[in-house]
PDB file of N, CA and C in Angstrom:
ATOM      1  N   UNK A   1     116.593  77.608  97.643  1.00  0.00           N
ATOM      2  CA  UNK A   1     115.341  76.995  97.269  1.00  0.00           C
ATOM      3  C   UNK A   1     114.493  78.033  96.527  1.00  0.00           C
ATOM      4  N   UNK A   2     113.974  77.735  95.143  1.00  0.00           N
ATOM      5  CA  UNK A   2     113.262  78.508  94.583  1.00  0.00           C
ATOM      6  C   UNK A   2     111.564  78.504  94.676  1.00  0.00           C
ATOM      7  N   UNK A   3     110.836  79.261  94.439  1.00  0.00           N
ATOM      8  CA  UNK A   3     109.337  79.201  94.775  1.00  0.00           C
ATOM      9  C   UNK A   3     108.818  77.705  93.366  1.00  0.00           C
ATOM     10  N   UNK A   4     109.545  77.716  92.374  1.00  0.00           N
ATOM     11  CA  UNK A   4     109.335  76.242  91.559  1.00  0.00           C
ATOM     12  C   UNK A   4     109.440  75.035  92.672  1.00  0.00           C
ATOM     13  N   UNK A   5     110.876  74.913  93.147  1.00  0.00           N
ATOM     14  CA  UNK A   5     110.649  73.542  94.102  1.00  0.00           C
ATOM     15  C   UNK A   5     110.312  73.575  95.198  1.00  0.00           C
ATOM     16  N   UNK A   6     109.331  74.363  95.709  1.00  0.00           N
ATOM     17  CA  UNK A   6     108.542  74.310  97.254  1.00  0.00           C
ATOM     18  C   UNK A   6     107.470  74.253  96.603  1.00  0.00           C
ATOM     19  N   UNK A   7     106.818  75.026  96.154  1.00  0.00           N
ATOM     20  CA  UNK A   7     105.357  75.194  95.709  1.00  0.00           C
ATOM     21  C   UNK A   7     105.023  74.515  94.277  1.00  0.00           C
ATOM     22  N   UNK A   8     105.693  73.795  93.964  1.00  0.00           N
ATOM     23  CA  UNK A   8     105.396  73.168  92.603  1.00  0.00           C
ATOM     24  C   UNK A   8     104.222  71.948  92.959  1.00  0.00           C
ATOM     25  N   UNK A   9     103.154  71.897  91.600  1.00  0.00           N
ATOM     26  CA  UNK A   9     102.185  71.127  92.602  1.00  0.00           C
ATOM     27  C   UNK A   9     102.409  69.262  92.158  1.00  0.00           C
ATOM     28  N   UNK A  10     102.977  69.203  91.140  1.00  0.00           N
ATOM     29  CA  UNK A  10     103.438  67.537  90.246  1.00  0.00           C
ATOM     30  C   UNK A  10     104.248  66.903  91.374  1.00  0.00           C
ATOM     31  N   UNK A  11     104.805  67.885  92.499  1.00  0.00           N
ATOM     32  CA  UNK A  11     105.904  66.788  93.172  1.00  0.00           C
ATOM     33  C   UNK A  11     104.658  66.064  93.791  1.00  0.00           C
ATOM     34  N   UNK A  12     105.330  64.958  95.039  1.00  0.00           N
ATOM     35  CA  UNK A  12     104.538  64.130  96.078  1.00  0.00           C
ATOM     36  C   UNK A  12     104.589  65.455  97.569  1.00  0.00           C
ATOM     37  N   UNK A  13     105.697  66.480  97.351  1.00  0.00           N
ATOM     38  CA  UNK A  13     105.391  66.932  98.258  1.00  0.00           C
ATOM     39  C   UNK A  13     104.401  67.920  98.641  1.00  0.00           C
ATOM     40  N   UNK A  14     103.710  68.249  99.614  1.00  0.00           N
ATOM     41  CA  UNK A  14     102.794  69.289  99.208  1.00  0.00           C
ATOM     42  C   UNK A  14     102.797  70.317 100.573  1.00  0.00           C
ATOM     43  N   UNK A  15     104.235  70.161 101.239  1.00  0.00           N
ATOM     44  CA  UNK A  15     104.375  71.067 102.454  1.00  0.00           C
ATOM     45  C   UNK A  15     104.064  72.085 102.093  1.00  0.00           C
ATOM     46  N   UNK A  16     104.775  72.993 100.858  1.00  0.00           N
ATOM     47  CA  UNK A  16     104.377  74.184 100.493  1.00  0.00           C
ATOM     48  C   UNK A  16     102.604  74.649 100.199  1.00  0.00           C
ATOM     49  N   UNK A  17     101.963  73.853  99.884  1.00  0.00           N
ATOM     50  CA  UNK A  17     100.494  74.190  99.838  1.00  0.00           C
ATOM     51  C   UNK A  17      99.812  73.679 100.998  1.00  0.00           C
ATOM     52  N   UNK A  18     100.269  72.525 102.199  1.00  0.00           N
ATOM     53  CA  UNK A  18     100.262  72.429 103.709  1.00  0.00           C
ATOM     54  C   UNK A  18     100.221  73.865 104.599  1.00  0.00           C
ATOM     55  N   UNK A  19     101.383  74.974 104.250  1.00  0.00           N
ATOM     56  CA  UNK A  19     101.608  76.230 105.230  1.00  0.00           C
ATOM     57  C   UNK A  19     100.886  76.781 104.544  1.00  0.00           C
ATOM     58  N   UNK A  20     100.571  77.324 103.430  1.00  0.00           N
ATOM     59  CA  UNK A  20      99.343  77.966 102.972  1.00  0.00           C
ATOM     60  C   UNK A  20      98.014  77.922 103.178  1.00  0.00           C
ATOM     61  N   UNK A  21      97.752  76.403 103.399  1.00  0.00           N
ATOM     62  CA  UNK A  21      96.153  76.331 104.149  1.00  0.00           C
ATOM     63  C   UNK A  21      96.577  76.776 105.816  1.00  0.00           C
ATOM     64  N   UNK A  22      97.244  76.290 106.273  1.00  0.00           N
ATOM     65  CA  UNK A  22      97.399  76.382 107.600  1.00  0.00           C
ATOM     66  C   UNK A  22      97.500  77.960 108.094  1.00  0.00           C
ATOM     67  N   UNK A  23      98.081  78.639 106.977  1.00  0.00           N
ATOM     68  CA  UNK A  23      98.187  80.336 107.200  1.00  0.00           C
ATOM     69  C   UNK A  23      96.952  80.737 107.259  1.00  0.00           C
ATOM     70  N   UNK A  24      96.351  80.449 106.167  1.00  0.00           N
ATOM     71  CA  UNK A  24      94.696  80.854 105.566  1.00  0.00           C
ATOM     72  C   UNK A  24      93.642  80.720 107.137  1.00  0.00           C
ATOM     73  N   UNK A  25      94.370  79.188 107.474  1.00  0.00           N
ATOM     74  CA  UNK A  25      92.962  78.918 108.638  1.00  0.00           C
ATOM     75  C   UNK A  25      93.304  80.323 109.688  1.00  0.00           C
ATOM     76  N   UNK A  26      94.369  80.347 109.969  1.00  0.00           N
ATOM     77  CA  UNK A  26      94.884  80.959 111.488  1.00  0.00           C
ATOM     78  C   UNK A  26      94.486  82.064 110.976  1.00  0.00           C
ATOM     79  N   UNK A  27      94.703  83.032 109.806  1.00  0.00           N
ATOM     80  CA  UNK A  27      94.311  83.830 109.926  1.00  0.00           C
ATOM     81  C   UNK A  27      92.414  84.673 109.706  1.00  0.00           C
ATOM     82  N   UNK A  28      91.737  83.657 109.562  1.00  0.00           N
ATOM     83  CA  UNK A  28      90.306  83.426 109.882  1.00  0.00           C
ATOM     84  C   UNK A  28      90.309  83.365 111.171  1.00  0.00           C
ATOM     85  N   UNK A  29      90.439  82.567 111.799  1.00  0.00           N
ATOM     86  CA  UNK A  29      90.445  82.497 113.440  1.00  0.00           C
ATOM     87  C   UNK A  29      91.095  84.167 113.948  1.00  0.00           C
ATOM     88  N   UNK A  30      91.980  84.809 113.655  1.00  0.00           N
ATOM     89  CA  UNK A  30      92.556  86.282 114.140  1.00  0.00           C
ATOM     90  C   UNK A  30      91.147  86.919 113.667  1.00  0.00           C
ATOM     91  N   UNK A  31      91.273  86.867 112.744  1.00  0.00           N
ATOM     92  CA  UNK A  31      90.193  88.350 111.871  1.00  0.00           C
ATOM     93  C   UNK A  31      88.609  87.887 112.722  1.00  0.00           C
ATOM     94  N   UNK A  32      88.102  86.832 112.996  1.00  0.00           N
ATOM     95  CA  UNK A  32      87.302  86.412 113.973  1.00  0.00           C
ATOM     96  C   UNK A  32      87.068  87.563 115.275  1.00  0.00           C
ATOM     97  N   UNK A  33      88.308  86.760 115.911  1.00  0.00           N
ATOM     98  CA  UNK A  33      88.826  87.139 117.304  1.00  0.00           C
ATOM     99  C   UNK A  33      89.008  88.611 117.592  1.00  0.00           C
ATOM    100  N   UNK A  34      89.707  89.442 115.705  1.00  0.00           N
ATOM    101  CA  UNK A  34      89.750  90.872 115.975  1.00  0.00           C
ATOM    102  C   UNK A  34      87.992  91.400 115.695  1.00  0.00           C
ATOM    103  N   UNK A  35      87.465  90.702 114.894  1.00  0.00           N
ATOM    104  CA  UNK A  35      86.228  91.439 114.294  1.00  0.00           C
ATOM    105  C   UNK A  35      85.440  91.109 116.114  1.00  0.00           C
ATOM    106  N   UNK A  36      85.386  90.121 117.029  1.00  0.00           N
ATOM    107  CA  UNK A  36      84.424  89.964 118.315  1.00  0.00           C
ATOM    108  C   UNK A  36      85.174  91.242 119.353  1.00  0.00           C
ATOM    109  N   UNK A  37      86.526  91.201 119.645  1.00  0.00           N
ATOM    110  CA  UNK A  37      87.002  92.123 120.274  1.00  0.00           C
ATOM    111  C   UNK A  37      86.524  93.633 119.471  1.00  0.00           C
ATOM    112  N   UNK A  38      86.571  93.977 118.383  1.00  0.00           N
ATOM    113  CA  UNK A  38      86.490  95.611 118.460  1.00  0.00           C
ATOM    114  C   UNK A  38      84.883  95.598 118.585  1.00  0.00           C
ATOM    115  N   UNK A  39      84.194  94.481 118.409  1.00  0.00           N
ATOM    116  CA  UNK A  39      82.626  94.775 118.231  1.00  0.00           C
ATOM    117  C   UNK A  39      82.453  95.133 120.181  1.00  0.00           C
ATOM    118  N   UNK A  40      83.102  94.339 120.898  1.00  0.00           N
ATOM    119  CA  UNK A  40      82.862  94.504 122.119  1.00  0.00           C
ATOM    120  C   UNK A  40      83.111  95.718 122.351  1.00  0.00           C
ATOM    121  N   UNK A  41      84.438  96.291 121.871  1.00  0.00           N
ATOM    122  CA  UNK A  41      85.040  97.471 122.612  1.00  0.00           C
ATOM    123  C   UNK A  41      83.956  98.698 121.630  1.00  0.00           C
ATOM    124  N   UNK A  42      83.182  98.513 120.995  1.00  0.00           N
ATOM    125  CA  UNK A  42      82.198  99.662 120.310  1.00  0.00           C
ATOM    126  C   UNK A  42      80.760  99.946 121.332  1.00  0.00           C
ATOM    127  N   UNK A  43      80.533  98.245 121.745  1.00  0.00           N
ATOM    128  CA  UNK A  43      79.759  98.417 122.705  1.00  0.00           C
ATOM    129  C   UNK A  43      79.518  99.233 124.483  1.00  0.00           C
ATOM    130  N   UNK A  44      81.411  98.881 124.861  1.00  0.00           N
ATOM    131  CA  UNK A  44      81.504  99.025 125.556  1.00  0.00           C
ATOM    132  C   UNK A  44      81.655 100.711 125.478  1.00  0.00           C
ATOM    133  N   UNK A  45      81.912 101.508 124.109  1.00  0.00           N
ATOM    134  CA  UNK A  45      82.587 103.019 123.964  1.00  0.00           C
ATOM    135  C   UNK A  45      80.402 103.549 123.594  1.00  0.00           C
ATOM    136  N   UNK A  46      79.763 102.772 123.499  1.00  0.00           N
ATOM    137  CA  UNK A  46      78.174 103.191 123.117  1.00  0.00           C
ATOM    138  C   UNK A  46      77.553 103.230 124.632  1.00  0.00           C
ATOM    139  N   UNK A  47      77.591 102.168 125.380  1.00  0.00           N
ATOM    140  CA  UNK A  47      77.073 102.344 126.760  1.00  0.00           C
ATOM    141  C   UNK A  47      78.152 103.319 127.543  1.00  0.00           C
ATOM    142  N   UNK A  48      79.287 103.949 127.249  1.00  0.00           N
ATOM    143  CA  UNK A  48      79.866 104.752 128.351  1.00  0.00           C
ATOM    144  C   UNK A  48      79.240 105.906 127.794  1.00  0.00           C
ATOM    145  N   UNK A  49      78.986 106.258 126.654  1.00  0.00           N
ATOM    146  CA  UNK A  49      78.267 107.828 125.840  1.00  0.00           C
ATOM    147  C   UNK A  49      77.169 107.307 126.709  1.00  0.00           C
ATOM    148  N   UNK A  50      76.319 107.009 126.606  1.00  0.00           N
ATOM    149  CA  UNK A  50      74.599 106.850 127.170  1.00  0.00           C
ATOM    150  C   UNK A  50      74.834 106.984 128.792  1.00  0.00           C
ATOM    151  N   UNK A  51      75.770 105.989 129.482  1.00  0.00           N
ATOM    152  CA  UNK A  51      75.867 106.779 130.497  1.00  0.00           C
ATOM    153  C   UNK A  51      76.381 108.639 131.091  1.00  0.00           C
ATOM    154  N   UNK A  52      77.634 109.274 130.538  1.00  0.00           N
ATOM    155  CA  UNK A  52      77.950 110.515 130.090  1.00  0.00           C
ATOM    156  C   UNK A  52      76.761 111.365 130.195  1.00  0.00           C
ATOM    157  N   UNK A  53      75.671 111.134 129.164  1.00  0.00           N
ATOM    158  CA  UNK A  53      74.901 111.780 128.832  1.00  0.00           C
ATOM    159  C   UNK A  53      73.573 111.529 129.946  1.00  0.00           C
ATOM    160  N   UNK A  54      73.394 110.178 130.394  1.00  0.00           N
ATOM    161  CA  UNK A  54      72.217 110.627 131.411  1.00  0.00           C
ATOM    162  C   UNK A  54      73.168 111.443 132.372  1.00  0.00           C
ATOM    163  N   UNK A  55      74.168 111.505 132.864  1.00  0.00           N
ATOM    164  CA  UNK A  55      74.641 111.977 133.722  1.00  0.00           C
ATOM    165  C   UNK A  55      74.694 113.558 133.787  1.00  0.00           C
ATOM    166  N   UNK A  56      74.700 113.558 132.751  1.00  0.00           N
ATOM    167  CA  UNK A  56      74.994 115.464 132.244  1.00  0.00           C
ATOM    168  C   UNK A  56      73.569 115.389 132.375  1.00  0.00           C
ATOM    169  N   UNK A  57      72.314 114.837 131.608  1.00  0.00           N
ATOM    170  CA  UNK A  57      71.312 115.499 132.108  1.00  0.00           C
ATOM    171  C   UNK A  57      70.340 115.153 133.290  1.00  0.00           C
ATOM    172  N   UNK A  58      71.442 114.839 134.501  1.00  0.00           N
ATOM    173  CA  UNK A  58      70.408 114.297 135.438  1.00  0.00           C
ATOM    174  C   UNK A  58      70.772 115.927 136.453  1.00  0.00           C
ATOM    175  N   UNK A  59      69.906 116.144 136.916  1.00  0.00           N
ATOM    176  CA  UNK A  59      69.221 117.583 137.502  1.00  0.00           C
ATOM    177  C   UNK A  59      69.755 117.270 139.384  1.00  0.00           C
ATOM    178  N   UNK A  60      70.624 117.975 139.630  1.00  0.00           N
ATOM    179  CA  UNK A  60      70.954 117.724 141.094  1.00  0.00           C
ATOM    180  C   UNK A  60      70.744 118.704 142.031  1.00  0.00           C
ATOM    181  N   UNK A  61      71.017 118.728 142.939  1.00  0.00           N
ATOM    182  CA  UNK A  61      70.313 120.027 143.621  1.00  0.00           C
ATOM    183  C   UNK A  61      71.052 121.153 144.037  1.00  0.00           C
ATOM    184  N   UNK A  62      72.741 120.730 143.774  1.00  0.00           N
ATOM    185  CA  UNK A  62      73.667 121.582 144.119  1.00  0.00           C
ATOM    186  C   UNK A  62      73.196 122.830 143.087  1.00  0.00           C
ATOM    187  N   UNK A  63      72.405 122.142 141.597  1.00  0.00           N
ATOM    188  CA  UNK A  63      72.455 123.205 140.436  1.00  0.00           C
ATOM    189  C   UNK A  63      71.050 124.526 141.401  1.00  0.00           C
ATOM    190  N   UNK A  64      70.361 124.085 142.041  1.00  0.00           N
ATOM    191  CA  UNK A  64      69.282 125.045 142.818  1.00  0.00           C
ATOM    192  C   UNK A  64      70.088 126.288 143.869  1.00  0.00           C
ATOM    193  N   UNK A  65      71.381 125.600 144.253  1.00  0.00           N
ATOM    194  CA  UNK A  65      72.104 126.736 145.240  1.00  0.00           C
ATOM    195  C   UNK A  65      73.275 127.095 144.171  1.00  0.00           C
ATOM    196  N   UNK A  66      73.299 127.145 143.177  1.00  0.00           N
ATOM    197  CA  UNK A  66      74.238 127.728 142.580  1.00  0.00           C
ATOM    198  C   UNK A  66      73.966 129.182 141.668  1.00  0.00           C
ATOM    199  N   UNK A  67      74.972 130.211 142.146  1.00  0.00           N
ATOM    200  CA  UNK A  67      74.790 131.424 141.773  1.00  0.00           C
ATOM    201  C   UNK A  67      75.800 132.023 140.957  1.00  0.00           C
ATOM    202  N   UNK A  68      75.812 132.900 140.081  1.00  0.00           N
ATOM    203  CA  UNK A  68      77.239 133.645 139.802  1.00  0.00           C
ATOM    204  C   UNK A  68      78.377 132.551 138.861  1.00  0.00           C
ATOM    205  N   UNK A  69      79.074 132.747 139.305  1.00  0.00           N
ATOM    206  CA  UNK A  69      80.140 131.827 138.771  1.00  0.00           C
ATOM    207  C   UNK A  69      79.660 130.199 139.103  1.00  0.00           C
ATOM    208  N   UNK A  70      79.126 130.455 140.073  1.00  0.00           N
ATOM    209  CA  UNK A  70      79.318 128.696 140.229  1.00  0.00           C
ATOM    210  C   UNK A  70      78.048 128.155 139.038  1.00  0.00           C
ATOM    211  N   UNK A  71      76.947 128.859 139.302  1.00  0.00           N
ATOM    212  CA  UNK A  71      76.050 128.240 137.930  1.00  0.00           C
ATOM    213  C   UNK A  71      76.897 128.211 136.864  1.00  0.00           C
ATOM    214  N   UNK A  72      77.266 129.089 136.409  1.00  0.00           N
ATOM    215  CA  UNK A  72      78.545 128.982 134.996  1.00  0.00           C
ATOM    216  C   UNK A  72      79.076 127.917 135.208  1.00  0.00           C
ATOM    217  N   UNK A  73      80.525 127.408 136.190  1.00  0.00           N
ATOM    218  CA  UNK A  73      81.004 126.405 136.380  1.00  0.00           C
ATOM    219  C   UNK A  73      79.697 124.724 136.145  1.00  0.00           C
ATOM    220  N   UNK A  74      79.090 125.348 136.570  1.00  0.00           N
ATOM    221  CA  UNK A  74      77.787 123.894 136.596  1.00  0.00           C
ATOM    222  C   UNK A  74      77.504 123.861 135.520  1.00  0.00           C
ATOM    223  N   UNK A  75      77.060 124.781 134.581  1.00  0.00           N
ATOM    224  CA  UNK A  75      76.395 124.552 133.084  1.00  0.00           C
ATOM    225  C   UNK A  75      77.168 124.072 132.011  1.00  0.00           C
ATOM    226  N   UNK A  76      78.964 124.791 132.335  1.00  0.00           N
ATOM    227  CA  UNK A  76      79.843 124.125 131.667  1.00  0.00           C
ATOM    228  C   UNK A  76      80.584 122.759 131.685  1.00  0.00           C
ATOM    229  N   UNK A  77      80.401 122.058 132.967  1.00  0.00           N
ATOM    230  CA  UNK A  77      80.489 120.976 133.501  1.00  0.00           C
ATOM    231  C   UNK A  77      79.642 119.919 132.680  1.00  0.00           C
ATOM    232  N   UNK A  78      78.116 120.587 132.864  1.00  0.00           N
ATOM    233  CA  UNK A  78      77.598 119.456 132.371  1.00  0.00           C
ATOM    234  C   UNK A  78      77.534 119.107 130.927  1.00  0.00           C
ATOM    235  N   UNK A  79      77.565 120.684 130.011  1.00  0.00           N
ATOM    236  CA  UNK A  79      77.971 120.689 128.657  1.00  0.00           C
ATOM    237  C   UNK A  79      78.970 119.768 128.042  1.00  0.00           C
ATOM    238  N   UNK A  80      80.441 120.052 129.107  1.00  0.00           N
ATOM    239  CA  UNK A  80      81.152 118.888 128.545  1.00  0.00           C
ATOM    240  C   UNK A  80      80.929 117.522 128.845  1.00  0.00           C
ATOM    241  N   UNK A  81      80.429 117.380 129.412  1.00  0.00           N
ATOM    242  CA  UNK A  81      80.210 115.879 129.926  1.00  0.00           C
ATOM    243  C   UNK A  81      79.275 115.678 128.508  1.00  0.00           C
ATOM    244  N   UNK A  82      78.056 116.088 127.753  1.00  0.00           N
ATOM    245  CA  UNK A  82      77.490 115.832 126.915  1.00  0.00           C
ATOM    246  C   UNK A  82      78.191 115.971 125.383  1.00  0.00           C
ATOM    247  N   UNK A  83      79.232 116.580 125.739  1.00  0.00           N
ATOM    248  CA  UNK A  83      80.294 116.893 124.475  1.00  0.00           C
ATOM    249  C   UNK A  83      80.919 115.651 124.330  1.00  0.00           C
ATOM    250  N   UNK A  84      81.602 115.333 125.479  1.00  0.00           N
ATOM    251  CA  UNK A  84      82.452 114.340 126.049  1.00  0.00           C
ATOM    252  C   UNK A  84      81.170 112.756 125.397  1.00  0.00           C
ATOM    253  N   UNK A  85      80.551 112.895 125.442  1.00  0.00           N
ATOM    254  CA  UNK A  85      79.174 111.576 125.466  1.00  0.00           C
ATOM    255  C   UNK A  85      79.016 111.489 123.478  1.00  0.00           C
ATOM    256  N   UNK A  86      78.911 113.140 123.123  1.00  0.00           N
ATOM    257  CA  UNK A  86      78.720 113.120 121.807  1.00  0.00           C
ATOM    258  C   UNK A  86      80.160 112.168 121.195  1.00  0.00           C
ATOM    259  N   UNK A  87      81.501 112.546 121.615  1.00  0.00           N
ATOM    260  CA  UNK A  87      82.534 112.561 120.564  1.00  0.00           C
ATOM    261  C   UNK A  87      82.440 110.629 121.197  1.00  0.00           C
ATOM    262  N   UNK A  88      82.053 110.118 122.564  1.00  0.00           N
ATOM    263  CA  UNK A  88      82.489 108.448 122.536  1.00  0.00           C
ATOM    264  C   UNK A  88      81.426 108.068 121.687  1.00  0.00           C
ATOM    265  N   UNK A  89      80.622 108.639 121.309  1.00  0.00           N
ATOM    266  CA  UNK A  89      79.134 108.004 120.348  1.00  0.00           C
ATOM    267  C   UNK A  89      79.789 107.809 118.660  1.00  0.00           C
ATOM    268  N   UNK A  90      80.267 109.076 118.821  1.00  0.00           N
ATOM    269  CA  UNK A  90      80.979 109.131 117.058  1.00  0.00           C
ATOM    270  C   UNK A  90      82.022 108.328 116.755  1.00  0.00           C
ATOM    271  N   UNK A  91      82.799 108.462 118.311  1.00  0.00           N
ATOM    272  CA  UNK A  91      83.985 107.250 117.939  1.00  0.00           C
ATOM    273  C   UNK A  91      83.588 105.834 118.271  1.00  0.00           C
ATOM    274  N   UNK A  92      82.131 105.298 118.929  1.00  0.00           N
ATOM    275  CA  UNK A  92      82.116 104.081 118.680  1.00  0.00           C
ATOM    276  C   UNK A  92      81.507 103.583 117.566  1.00  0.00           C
ATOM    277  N   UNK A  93      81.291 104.746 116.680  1.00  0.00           N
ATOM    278  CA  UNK A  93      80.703 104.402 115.280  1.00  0.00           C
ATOM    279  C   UNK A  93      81.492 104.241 114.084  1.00  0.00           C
ATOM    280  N   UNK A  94      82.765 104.627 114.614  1.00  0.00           N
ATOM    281  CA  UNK A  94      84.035 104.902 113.768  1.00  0.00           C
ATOM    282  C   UNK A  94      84.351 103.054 113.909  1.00  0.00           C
ATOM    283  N   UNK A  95      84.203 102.653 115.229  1.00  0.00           N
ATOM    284  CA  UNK A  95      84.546 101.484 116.093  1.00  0.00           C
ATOM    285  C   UNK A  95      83.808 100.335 115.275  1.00  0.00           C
ATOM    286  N   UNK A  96      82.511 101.049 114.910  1.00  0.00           N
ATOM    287  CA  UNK A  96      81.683  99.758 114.077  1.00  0.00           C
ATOM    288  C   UNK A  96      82.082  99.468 112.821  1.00  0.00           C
ATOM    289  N   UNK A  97      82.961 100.628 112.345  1.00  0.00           N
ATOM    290  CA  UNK A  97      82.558 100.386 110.992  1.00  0.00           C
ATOM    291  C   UNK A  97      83.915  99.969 110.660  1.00  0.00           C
ATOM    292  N   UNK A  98      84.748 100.249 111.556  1.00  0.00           N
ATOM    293  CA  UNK A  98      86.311  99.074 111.064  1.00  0.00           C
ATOM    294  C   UNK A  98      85.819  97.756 111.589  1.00  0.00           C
ATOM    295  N   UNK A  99      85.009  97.629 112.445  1.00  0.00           N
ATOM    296  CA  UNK A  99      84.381  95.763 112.347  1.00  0.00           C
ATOM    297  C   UNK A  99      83.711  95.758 111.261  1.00  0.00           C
ATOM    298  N   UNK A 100      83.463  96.075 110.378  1.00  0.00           N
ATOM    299  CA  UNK A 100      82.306  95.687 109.682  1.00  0.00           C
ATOM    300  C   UNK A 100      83.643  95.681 108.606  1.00  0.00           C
ATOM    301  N   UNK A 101      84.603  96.338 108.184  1.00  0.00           N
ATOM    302  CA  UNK A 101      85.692  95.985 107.426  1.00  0.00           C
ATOM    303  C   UNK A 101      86.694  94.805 107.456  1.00  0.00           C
ATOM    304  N   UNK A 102      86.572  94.721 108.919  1.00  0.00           N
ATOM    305  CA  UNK A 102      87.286  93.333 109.302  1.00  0.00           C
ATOM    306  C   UNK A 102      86.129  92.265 109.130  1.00  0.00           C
ATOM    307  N   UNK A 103      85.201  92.303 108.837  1.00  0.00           N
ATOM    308  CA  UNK A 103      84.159  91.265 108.841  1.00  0.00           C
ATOM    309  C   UNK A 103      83.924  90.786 107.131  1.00  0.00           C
ATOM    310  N   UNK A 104      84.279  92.329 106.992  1.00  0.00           N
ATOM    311  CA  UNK A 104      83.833  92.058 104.927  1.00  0.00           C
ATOM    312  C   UNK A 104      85.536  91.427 104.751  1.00  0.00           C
ATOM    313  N   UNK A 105      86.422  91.764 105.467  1.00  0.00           N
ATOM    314  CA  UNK A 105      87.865  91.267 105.215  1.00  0.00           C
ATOM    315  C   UNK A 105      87.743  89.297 105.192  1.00  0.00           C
ATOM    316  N   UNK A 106      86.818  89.229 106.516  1.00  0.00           N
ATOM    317  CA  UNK A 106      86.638  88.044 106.905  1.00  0.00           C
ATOM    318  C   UNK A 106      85.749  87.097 105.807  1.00  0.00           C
ATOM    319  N   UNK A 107      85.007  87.525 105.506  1.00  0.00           N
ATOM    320  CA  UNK A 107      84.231  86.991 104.242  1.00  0.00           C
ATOM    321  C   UNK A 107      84.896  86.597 103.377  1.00  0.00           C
ATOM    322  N   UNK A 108      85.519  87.630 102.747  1.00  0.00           N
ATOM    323  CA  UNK A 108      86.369  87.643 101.617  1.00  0.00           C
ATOM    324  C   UNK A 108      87.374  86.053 101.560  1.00  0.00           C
ATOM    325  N   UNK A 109      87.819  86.388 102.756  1.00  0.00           N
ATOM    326  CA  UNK A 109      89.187  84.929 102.810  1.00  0.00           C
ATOM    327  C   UNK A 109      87.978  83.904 103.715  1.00  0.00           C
ATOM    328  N   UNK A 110      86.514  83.907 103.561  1.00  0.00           N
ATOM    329  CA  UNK A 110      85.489  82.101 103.806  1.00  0.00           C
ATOM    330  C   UNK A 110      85.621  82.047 101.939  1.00  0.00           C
ATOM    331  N   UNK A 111      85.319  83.483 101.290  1.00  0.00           N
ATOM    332  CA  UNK A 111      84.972  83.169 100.224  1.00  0.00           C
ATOM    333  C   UNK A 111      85.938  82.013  99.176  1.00  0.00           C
ATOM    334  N   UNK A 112      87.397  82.603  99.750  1.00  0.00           N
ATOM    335  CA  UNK A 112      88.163  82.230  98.913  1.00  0.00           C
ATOM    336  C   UNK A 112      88.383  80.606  99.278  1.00  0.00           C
ATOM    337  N   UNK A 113      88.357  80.265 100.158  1.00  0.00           N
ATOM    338  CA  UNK A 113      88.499  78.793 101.200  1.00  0.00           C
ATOM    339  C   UNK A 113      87.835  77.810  99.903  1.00  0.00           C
ATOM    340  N   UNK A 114      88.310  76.675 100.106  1.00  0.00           N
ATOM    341  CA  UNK A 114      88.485  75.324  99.191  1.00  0.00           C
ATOM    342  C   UNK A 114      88.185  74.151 100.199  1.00  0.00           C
TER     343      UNK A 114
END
């Protein structure tokens, strides 16, 4: 079967331009479904940084009996935890902006729709 007698548009048949809309829809509905899922999972990678970070700077009292090494151990603890808070902030921004590609992706194929 050649792409002339499936997709030719003069026949009565029109299965071949039938799976083409039907591809088109389903894949609106995915790019949807992917653009709501990564928007969630950006949200969910923005509130774990904000938590991270109050956490690193919430003031406890073990840091008042700590001397010597152990203050060291404590200051570096909480450093990474705010390191750790910086890099989920950057990567849920990385997170936004492939939704916002899957969203301009998504546009693109309402735009093209008939």
């Amino acid at each position: 079967m050649s792409y002339v007698d499936y997709f030719w548009s003069d026949r009565g048949d029109e299965t071949g331009i039938d799976i083409l809309v039907g591809r088109h829809i389903k894949g609106k509905l995915a790019l949807k479904e992917m653009a709501s899922f990564v928007r969630e999972r950006a949200a969910l990678e923005e509130a774990y940084a904000r938590s991270l970070l109050k956490l690193a700077n919430t003031t406890f009292s073990v840091a008042d009996h700590c001397d010597g090494t152990m203050e060291a151990a404590w200051c570096g603890m909480k450093k990474c935890l705010q390191e750790e808070s910086d890099l989920r902030s950057a990567f849920a921004g990385k997170v936004r902006c492939s939704q916002f590609l899957i969203s301009v992706s998504l546009f693109e194929r309402m735009a093209c729709s008939y």
